[in-house]
C-alpha atoms as a PDB file:
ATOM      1  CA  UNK A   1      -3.197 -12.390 196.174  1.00  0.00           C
ATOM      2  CA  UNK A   2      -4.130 -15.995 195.303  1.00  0.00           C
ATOM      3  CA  UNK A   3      -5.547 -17.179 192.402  1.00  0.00           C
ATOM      4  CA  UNK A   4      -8.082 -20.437 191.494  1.00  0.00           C
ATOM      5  CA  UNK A   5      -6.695 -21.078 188.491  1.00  0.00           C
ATOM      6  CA  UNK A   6      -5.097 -20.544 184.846  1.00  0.00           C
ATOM      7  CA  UNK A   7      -6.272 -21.625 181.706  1.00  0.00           C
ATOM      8  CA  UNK A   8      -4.077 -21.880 178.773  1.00  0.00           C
ATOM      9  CA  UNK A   9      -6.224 -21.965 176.354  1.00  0.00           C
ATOM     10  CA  UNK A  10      -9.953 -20.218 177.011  1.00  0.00           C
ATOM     11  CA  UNK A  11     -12.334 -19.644 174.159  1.00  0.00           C
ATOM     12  CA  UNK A  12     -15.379 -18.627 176.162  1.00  0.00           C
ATOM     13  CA  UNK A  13     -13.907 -15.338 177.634  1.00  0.00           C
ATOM     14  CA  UNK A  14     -13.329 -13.089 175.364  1.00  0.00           C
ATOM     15  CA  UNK A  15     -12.480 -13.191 171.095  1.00  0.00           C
ATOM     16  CA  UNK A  16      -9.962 -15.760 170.174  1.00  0.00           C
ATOM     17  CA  UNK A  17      -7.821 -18.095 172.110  1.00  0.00           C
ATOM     18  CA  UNK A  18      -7.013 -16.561 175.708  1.00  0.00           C
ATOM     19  CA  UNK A  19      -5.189 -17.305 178.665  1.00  0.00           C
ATOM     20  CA  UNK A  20      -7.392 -16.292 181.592  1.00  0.00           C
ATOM     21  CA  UNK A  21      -6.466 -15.507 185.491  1.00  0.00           C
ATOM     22  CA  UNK A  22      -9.386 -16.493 187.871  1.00  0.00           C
ATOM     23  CA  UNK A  23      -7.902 -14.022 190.697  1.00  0.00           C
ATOM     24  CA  UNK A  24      -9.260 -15.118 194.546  1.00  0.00           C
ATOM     25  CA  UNK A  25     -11.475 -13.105 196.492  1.00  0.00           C
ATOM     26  CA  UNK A  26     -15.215 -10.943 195.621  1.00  0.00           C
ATOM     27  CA  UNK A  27     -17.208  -9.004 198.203  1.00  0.00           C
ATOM     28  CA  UNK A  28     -20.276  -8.890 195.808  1.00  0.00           C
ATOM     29  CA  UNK A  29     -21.420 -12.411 196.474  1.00  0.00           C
ATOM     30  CA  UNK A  30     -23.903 -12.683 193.201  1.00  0.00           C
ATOM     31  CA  UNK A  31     -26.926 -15.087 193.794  1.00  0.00           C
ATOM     32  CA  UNK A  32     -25.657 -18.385 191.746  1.00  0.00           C
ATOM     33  CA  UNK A  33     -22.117 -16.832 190.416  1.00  0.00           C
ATOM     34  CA  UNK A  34     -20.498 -19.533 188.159  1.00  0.00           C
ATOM     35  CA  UNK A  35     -17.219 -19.631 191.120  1.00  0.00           C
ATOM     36  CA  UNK A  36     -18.379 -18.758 193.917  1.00  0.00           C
ATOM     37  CA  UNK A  37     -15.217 -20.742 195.711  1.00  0.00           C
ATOM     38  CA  UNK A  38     -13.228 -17.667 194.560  1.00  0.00           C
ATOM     39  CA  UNK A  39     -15.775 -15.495 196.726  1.00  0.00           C
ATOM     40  CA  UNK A  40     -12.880 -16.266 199.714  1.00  0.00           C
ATOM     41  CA  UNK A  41      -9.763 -14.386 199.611  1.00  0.00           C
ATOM     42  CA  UNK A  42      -7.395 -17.327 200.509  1.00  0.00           C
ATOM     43  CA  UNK A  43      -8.923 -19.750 197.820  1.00  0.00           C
ATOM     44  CA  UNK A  44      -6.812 -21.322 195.326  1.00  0.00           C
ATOM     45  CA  UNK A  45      -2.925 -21.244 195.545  1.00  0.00           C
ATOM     46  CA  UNK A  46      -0.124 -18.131 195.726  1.00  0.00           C
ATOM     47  CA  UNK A  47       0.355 -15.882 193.429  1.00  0.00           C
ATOM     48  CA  UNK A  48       3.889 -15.579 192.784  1.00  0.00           C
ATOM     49  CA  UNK A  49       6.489 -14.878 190.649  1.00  0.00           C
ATOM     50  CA  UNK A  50       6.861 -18.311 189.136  1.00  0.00           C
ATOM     51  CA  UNK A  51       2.845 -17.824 188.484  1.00  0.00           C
ATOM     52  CA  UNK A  52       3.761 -14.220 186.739  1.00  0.00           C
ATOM     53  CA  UNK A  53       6.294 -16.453 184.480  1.00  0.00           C
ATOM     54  CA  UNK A  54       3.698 -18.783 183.647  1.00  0.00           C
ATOM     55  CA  UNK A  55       0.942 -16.577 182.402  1.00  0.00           C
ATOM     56  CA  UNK A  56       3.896 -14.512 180.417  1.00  0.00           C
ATOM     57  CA  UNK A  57       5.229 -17.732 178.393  1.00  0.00           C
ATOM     58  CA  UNK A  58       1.615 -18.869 178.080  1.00  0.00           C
ATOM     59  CA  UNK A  59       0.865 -15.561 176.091  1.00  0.00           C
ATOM     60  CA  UNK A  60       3.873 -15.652 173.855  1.00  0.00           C
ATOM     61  CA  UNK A  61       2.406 -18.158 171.079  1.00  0.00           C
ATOM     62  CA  UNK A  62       1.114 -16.724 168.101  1.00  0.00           C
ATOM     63  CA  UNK A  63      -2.550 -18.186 168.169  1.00  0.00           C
ATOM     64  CA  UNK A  64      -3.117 -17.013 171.900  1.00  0.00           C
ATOM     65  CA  UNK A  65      -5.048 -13.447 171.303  1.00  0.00           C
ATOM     66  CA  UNK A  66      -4.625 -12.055 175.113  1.00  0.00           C
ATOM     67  CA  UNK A  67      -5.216 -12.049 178.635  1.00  0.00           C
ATOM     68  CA  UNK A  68      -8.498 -12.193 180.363  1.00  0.00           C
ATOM     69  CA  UNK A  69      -8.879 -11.557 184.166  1.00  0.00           C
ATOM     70  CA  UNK A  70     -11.804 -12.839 186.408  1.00  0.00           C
ATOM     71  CA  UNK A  71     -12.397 -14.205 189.369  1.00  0.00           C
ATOM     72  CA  UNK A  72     -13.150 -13.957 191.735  1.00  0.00           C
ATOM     73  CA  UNK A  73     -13.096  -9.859 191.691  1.00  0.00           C
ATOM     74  CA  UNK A  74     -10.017  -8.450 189.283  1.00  0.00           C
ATOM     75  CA  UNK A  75     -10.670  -4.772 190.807  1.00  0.00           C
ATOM     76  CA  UNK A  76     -10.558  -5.853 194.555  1.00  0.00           C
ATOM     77  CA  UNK A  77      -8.010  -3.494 196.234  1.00  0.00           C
ATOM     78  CA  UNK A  78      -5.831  -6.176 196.951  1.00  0.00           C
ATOM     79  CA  UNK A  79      -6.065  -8.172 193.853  1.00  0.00           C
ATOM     80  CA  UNK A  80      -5.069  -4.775 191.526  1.00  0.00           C
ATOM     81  CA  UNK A  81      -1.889  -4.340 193.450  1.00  0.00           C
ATOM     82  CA  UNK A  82      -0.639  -7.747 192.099  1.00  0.00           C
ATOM     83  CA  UNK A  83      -2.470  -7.770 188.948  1.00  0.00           C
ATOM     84  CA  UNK A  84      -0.942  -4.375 187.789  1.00  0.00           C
ATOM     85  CA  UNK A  85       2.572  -6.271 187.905  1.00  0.00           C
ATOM     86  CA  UNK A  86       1.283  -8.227 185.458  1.00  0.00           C
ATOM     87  CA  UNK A  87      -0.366  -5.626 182.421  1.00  0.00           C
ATOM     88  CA  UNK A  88       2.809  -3.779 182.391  1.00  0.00           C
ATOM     89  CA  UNK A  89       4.866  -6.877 181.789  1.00  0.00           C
ATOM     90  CA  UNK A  90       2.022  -8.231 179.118  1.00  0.00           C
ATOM     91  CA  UNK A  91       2.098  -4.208 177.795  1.00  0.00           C
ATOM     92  CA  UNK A  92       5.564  -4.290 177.505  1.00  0.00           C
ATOM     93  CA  UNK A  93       6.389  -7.992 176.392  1.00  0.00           C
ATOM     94  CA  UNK A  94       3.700  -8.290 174.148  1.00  0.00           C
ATOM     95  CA  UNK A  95       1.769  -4.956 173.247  1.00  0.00           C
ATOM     96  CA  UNK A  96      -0.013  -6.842 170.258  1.00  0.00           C
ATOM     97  CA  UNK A  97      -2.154  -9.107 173.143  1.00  0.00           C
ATOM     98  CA  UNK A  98      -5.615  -7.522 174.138  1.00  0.00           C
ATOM     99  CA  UNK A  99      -6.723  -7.972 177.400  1.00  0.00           C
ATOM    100  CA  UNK A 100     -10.265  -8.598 178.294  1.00  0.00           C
ATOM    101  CA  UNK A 101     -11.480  -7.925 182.845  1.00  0.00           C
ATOM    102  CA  UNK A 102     -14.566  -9.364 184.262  1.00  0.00           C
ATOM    103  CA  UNK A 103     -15.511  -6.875 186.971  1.00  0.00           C
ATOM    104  CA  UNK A 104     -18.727  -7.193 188.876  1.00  0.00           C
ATOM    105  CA  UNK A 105     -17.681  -3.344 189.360  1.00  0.00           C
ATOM    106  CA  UNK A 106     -19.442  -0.739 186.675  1.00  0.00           C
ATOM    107  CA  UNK A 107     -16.987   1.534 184.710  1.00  0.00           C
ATOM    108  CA  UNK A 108     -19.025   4.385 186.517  1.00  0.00           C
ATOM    109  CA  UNK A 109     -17.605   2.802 189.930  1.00  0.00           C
ATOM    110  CA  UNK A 110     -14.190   2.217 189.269  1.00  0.00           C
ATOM    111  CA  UNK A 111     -14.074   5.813 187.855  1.00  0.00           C
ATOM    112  CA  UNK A 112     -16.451   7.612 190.607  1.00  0.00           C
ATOM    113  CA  UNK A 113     -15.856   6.261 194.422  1.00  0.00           C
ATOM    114  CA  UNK A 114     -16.370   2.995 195.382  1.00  0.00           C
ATOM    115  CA  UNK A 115     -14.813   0.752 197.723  1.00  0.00           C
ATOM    116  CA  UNK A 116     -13.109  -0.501 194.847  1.00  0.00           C
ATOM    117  CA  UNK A 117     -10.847   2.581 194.037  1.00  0.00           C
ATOM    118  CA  UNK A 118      -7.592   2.744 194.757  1.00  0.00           C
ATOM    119  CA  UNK A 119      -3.939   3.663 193.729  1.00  0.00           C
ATOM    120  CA  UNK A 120      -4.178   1.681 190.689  1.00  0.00           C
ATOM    121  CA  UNK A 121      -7.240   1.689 189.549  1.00  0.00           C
ATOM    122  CA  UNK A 122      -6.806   4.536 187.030  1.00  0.00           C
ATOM    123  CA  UNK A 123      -3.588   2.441 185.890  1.00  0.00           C
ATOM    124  CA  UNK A 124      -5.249  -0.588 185.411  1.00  0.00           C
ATOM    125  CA  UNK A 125      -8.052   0.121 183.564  1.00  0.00           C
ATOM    126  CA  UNK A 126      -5.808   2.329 180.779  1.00  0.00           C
ATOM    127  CA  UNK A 127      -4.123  -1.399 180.068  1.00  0.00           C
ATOM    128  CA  UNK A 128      -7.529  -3.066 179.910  1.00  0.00           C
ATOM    129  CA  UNK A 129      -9.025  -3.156 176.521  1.00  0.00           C
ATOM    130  CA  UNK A 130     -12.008  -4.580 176.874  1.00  0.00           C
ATOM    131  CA  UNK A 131     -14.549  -4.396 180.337  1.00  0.00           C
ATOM    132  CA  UNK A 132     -17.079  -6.927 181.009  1.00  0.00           C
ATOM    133  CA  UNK A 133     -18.705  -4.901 183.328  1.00  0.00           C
ATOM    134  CA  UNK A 134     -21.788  -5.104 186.663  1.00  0.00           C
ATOM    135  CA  UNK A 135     -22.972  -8.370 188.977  1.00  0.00           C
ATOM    136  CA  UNK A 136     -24.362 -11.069 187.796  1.00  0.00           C
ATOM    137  CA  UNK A 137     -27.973 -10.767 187.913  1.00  0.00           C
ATOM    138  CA  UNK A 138     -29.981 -14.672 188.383  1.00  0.00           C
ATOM    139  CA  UNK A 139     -33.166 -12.654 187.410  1.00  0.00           C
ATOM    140  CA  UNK A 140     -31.677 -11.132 184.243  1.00  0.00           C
ATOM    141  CA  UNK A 141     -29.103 -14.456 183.074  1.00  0.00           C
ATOM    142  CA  UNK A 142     -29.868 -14.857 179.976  1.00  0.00           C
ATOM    143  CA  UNK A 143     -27.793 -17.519 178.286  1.00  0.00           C
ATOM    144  CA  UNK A 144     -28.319 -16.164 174.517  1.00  0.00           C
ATOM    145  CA  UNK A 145     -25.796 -13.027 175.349  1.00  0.00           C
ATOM    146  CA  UNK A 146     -21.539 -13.114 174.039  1.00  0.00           C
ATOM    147  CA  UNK A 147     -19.256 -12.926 176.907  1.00  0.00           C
ATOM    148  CA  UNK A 148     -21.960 -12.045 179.494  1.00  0.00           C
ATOM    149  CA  UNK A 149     -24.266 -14.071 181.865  1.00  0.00           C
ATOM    150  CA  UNK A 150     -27.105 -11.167 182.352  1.00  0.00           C
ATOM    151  CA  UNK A 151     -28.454  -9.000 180.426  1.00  0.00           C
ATOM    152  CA  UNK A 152     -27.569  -5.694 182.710  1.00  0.00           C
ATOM    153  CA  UNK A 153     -23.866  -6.247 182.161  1.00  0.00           C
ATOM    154  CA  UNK A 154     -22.113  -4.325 179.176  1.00  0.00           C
ATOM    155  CA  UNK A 155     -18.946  -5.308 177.132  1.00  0.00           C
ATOM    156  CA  UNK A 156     -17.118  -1.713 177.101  1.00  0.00           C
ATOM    157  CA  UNK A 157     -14.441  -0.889 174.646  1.00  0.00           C
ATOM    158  CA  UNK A 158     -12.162   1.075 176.853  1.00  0.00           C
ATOM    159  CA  UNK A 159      -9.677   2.665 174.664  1.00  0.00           C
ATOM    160  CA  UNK A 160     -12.741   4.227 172.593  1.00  0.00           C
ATOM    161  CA  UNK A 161     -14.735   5.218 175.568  1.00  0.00           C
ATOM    162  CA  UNK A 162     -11.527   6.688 177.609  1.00  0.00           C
ATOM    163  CA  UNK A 163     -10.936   8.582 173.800  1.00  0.00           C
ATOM    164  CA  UNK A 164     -14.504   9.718 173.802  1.00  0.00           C
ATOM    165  CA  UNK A 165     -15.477  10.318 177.477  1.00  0.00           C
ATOM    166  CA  UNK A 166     -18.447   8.646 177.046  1.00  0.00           C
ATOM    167  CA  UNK A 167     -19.170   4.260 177.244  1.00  0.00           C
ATOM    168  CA  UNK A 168     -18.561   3.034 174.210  1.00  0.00           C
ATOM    169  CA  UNK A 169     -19.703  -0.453 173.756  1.00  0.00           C
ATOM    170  CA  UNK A 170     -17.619  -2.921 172.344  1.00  0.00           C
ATOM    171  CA  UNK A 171     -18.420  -4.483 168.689  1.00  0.00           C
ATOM    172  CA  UNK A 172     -17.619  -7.799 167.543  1.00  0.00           C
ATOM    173  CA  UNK A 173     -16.021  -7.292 164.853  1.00  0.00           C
ATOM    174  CA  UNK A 174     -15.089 -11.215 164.146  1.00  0.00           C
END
């Protein structure tokens, strides 16, 4: 997996102070997606080990609230194979973070069949809290919404709607 970049400190994705992953590589190729140069698979740089480290100390401080993964596409195949290294270690290390996904995925197609389910899937999205989910839509951006870029995309809490069975959408609660 590669990965465009790491920010240490990112208020615009998700509540609080965040350190977010901008994975490499998306097959949905939305009309005017805010990074489309993660669209190719070999963008960006390795991700290794010594990038697992730095993500991990970057979350220890007290003022950062979580993780938040984007892209890029967090659910492609081949980036959940590398990224579910990382929740575990984040679950385990520091169970008190949140972390926040961008997935141009819905929550009904990374729980039904879609190209994008695979072995981990299931895993992953148990150590997600909360799911930014569907494409970007040019025709429905609408600039006014929290934490989305069109108006057909839904912030999911995941605990409550795995609990429940049925999409629960998240509440700011700041």
């Amino acid at each position: 997996m590669n990965y465009g970049e790491i920010k240490k400190t990112d208020i615009a994705d998700g509540i609080g102070v965040r350190v977010s992953l901008f994975v490499s590589g998306c097959t949905h190729h939305c009309k005017n997606c805010f990074n489309e140069s993660t669209w190719d698979f070999n963008y960006g740089k390795p991700y290794t080990r010594e990038t697992e480290k730095e993500i991990l100390a970057a979350l220890k401080p007290t003022y950062i609230t979580g993780l938040t993964l984007l892209g890029g596409e967090p659910f492609e195949p081949s980036n959940q194979r590398e990224l579910i290294k990382l929740l575990k270690k984040v679950r385990d290390e520091m169970p008190d973070k949140t972390v926040w996904c961008y997935s141009g995925y819905t929550y009904e197609e990374l729980t039904g069949k879609s190209r994008a389910v695979c072995e981990y899937t299931d895993e992953m999205l148990s150590m997600i809290d909360v799911l930014v989910d569907g494409e970007f839509v040019e025709e429905k951006k609408d600039i006014r919404l929290k934490f989305c870029g069109s108006s057909n995309q839904r912030i999911i809490d995941i605990k409550k709607t795995c609990k429940s069975g049925n999409i629960v959408l998240w509440k700011d609660e700041l």
